[in-house]
Protein backbone atom coordinates (compact mmCIF):
# COMPACT_ATOMS: atom_id res chain seq x y z
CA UNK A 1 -94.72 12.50 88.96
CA UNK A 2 -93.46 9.75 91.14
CA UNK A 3 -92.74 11.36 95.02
CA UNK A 4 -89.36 10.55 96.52
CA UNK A 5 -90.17 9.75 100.32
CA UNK A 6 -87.54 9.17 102.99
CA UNK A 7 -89.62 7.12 104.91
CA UNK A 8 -93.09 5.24 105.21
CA UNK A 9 -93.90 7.08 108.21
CA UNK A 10 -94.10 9.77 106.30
CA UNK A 11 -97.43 8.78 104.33
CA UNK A 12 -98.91 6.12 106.39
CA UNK A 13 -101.61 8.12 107.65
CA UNK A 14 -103.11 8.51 104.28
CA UNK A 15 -104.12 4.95 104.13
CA UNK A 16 -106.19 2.21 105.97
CA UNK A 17 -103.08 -0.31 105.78
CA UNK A 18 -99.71 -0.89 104.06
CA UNK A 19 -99.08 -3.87 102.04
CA UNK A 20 -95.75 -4.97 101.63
CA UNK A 21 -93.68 -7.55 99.18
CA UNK A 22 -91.83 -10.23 100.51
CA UNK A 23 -88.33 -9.87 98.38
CA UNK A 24 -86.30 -6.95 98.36
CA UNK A 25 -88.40 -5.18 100.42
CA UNK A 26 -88.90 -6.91 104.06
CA UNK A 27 -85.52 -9.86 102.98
CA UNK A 28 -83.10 -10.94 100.87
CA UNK A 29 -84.55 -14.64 100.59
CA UNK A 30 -81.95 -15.08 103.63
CA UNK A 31 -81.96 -12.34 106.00
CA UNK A 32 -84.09 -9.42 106.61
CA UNK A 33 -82.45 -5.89 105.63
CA UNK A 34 -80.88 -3.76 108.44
CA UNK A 35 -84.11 -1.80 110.16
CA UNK A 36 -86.34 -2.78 108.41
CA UNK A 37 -88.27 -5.18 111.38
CA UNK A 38 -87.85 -2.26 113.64
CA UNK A 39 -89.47 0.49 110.86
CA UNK A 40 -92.12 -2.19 110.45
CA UNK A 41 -92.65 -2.37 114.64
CA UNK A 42 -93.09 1.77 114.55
CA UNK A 43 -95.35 1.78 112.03
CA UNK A 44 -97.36 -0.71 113.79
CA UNK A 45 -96.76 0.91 117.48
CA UNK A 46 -98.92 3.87 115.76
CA UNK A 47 -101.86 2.35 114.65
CA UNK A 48 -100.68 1.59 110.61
CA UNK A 49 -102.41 -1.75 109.55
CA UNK A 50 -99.53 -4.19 107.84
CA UNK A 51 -100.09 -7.09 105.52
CA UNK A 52 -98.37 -9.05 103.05
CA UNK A 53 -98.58 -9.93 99.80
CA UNK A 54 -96.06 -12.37 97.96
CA UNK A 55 -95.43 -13.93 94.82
CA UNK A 56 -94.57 -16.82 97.00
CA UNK A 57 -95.64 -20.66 95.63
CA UNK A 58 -95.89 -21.81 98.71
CA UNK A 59 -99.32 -21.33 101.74
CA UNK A 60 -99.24 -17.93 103.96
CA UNK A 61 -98.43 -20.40 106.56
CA UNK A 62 -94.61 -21.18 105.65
CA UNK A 63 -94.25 -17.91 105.27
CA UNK A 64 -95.21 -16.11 108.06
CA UNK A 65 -92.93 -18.91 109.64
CA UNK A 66 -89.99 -17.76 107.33
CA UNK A 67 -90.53 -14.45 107.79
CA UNK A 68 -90.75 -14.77 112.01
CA UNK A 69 -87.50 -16.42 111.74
CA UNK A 70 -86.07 -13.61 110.28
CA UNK A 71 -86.49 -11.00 113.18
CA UNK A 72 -90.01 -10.41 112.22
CA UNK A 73 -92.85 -10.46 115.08
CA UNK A 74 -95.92 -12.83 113.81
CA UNK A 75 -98.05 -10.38 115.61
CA UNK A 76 -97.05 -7.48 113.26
CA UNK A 77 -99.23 -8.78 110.22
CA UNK A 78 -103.27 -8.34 109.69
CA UNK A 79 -103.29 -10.95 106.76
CA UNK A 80 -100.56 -12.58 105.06
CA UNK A 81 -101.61 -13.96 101.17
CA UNK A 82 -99.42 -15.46 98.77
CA UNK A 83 -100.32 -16.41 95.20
CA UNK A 84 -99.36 -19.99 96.24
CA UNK A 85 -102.14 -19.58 99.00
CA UNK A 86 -104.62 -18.64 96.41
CA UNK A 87 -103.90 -21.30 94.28
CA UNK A 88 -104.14 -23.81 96.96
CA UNK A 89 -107.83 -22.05 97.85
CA UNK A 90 -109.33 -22.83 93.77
CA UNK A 91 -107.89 -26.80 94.19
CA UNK A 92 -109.43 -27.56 97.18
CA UNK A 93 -112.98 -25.56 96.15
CA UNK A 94 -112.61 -27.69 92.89
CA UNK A 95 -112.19 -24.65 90.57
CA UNK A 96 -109.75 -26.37 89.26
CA UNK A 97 -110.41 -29.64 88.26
CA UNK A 98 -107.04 -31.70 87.14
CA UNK A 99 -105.88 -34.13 89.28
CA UNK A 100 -102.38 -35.46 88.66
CA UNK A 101 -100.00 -32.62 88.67
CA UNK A 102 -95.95 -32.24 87.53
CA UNK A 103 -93.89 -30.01 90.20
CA UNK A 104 -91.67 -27.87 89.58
CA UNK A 105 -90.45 -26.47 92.56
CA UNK A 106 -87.53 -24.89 94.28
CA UNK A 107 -86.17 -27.42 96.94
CA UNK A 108 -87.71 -30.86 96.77
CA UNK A 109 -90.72 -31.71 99.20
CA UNK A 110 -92.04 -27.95 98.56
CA UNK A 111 -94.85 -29.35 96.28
CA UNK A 112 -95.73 -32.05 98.71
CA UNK A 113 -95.83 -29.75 101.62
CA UNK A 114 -98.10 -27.36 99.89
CA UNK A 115 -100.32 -29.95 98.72
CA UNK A 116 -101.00 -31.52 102.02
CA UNK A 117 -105.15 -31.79 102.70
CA UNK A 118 -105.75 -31.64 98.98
CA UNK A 119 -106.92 -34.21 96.81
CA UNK A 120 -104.57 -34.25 94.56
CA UNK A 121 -101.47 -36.21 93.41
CA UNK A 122 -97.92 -35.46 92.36
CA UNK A 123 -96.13 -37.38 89.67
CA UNK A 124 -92.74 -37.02 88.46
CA UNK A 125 -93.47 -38.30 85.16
CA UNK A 126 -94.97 -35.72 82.83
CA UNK A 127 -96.23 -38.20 80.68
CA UNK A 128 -98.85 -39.09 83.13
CA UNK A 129 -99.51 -35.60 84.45
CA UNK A 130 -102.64 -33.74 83.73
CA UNK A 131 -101.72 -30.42 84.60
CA UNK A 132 -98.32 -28.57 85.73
CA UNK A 133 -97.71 -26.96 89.28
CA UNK A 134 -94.89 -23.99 88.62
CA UNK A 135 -94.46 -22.96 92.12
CA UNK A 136 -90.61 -22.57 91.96
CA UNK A 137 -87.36 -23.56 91.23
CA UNK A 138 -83.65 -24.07 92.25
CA UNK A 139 -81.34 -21.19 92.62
CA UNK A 140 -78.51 -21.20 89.35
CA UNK A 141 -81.48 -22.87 87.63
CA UNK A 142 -81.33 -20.94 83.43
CA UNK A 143 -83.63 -21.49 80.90
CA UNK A 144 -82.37 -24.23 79.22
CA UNK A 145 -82.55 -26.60 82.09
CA UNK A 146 -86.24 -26.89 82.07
CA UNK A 147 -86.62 -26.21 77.85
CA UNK A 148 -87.94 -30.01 77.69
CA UNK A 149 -90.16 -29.99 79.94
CA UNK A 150 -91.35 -27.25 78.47
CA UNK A 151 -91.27 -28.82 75.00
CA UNK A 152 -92.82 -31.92 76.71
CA UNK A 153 -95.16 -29.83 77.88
CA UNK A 154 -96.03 -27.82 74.81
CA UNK A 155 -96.53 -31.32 72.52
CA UNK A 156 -99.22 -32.46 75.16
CA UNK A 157 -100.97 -29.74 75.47
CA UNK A 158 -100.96 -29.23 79.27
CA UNK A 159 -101.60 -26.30 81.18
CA UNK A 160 -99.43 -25.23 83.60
CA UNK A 161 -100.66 -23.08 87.15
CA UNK A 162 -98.29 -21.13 87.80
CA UNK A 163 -97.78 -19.84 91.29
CA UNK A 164 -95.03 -17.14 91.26
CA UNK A 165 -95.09 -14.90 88.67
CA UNK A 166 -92.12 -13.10 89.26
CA UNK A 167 -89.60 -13.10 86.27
CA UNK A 168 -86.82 -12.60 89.34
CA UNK A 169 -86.29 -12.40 92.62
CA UNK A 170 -83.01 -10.27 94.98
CA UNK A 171 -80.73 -13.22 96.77
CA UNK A 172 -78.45 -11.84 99.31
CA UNK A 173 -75.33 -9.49 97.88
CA UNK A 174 -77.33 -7.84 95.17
CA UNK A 175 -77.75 -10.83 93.03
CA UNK A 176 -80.39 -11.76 90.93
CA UNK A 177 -81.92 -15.39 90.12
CA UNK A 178 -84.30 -16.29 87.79
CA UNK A 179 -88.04 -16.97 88.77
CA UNK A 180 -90.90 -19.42 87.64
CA UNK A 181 -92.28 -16.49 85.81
CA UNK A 182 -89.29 -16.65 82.97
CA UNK A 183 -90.83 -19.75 82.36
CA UNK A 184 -94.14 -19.53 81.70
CA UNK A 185 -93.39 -16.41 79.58
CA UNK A 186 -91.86 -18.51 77.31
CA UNK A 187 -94.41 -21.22 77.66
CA UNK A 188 -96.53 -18.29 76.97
CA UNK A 189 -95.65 -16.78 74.16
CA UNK A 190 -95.05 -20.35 72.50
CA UNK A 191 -98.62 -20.68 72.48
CA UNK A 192 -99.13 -23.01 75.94
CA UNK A 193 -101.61 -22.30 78.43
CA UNK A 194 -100.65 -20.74 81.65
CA UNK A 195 -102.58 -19.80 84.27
CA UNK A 196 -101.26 -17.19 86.85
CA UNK A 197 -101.74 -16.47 90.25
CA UNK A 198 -100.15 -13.45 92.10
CA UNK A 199 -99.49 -10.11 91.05
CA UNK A 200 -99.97 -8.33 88.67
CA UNK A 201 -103.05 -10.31 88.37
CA UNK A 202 -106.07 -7.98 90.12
CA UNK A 203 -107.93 -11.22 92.01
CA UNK A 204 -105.14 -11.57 94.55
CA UNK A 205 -105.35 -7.71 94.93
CA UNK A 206 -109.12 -8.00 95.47
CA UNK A 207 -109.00 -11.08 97.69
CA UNK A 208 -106.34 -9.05 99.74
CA UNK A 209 -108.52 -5.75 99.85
CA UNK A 210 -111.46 -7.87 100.56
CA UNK A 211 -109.52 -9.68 104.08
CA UNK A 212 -109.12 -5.98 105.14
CA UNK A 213 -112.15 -4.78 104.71
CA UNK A 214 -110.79 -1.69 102.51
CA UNK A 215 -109.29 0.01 99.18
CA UNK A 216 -107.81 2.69 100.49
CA UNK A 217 -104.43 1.03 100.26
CA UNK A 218 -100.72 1.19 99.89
CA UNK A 219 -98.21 -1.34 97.69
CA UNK A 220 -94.51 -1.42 98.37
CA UNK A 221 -92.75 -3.47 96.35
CA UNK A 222 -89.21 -3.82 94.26
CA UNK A 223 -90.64 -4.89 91.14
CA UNK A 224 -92.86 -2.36 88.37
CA UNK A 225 -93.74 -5.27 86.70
CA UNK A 226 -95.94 -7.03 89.46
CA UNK A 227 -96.00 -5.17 92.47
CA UNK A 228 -96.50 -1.12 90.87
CA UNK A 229 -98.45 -2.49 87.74
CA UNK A 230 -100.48 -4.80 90.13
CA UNK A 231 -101.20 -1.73 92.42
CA UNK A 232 -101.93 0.67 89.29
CA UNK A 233 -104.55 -1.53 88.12
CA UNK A 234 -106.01 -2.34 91.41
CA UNK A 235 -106.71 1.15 92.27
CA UNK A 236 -103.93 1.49 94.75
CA UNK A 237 -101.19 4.13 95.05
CA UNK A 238 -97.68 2.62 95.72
CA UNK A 239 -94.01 2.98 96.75
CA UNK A 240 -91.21 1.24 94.56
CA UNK A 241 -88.29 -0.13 97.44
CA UNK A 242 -84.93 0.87 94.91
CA UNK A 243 -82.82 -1.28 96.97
CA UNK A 244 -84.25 -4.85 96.19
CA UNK A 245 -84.82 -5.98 92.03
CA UNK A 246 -83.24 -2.91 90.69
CA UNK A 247 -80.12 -2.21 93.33
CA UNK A 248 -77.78 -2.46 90.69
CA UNK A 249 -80.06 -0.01 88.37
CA UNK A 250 -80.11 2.96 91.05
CA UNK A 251 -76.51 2.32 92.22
CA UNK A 252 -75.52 4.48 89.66
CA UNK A 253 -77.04 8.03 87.92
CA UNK A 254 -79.72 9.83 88.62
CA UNK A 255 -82.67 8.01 89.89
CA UNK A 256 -85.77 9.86 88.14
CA UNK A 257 -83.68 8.98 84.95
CA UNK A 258 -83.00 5.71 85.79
CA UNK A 259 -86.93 5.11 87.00
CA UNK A 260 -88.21 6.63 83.67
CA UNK A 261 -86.10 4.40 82.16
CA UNK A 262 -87.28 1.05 84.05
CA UNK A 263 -90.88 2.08 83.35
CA UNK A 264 -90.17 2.50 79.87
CA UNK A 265 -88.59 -1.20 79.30
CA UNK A 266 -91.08 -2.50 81.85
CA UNK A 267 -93.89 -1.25 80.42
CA UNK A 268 -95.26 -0.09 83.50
CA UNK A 269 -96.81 2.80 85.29
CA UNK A 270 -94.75 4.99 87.66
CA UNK A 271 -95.29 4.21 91.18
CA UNK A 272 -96.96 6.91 93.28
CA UNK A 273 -93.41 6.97 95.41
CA UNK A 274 -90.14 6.10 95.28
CA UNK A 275 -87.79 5.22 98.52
CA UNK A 276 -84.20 3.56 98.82
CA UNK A 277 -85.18 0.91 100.96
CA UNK A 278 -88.00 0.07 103.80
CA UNK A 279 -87.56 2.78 106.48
């Protein structure tokens, strides 16, 4: 039975560090949410351990510098990894081996940015790509913007890497865009070849653990999918933030019904707690 917490003071003691999501849980994709820096610089003030881990396409780097912009001290975080991080990690150990890769990325010059010190190049024709690099894409984007590349895609066989999971991600008042995830569901289940990096997938969980140098850890995240399913199968308990993915869901009713409900379409665990937002 999920545990409803009022704050993350509350349990910290139980564990060696806290991991936190990026989204919903420490910003918007704009601004951080009220208090939550300041819950963050108590926690840390007594001796809790804080890291990050994001669904993010881009290096830990540009993100620790987003998030520092955002009220957050760079000083707070043990380790910051992003699946984007651990993609960039396999490419320049050659565990990957294409090449030539399509972007598909949020703002243009992402790709290039992230790429910088690999070997690799960037081509904006498909046709001469070896691989795809699904690391984000454009707020308002919808699924039938990108359907051919994806049909491009498909009839050549590429793979695509895909470096944010996420099926969606909060934007600031309670709206919801979609994510790079959407896409290679569909690519997915069409019969292409994705490879994902980020959670729910256990190696970034490992790799994360690993940094630390423990397991007795804590998730909070907004999403059951990839931050409580990731957690689950890691080994980890973990706190669900109700105030980021699934505002609109807990805005209304009662919240073990609407949880059980979630899980149920989600097809995911229950998370060890449950709290309205970071506190």
């Amino acid at each position: 039975m999920t545990r409803v917490i009022k704050s993350l003071s509350e349990i910290a003691p139980d564990y060696d560090a806290i991991v936190l999501d990026q989204w919903g849980v420490l910003h918007d994709g704009s601004a951080a949410y009220p208090g939550t820096a300041a819950a963050l610089e108590h926690l840390e003030a007594r001796g809790t351990r804080l890291a990050v881990l994001s669904n993010s396409g881009k290096r830990a780097a540009p993100n620790l510098a987003r998030i520092t912009t955002m009220g957050f001290s760079s000083g707070l975080f043990d380790c910051i990894m992003t699946s984007g991080e651990a993609l960039w990690r396999d490419i320049a150990n050659c565990t990957i081996t294409e090449r030539r890769f399509f972007p598909v990325e949020r703002t243009k010059g992402d790709a290039s940015a992230w790429a910088t010190e690999l070997a690799i190049d960037l081509t904006p024709d498909l046709n001469s790509a070896e691989a795809v690099l699904l690391m984000g894409l454009p707020d308002g984007t919808n699924l039938s913007d990108w359907q051919p590349v994806l049909e491009k895609a498909a009839s050549r066989q590429l793979r695509i890497y895909c470096s944010n999971p996420d099926k969606a991600s909060p934007r600031a008042g309670g709206r919801t865009v979609m994510s790079p995830g959407a896409l290679a569901e569909i690519y997915t289940a069409a019969g292409g070849d994705v490879v994902y990096y980020g959670k729910p997938f256990k190696p970034v969980f490992g790799s994360l653990a690993q940094a630390l140098g423990t397991d007795r850890l804590l998730m909070v995240g907004d999403s059951l999918e990839h931050d409580i399913a990731g957690a689950d199968a890691a080994g980890w308990d973990s706190v669900l933030i109700q105030g980021g993915l699934y505002a609109a869901d807990f805005s209304t009713g009662d919240a073990d019904t609407t949880l059980a409900r979630l899980c149920a379409e989600k097809n995911a665990p229950f998370p060890t707690y449950r709290l309205e937002v970071l506190r």
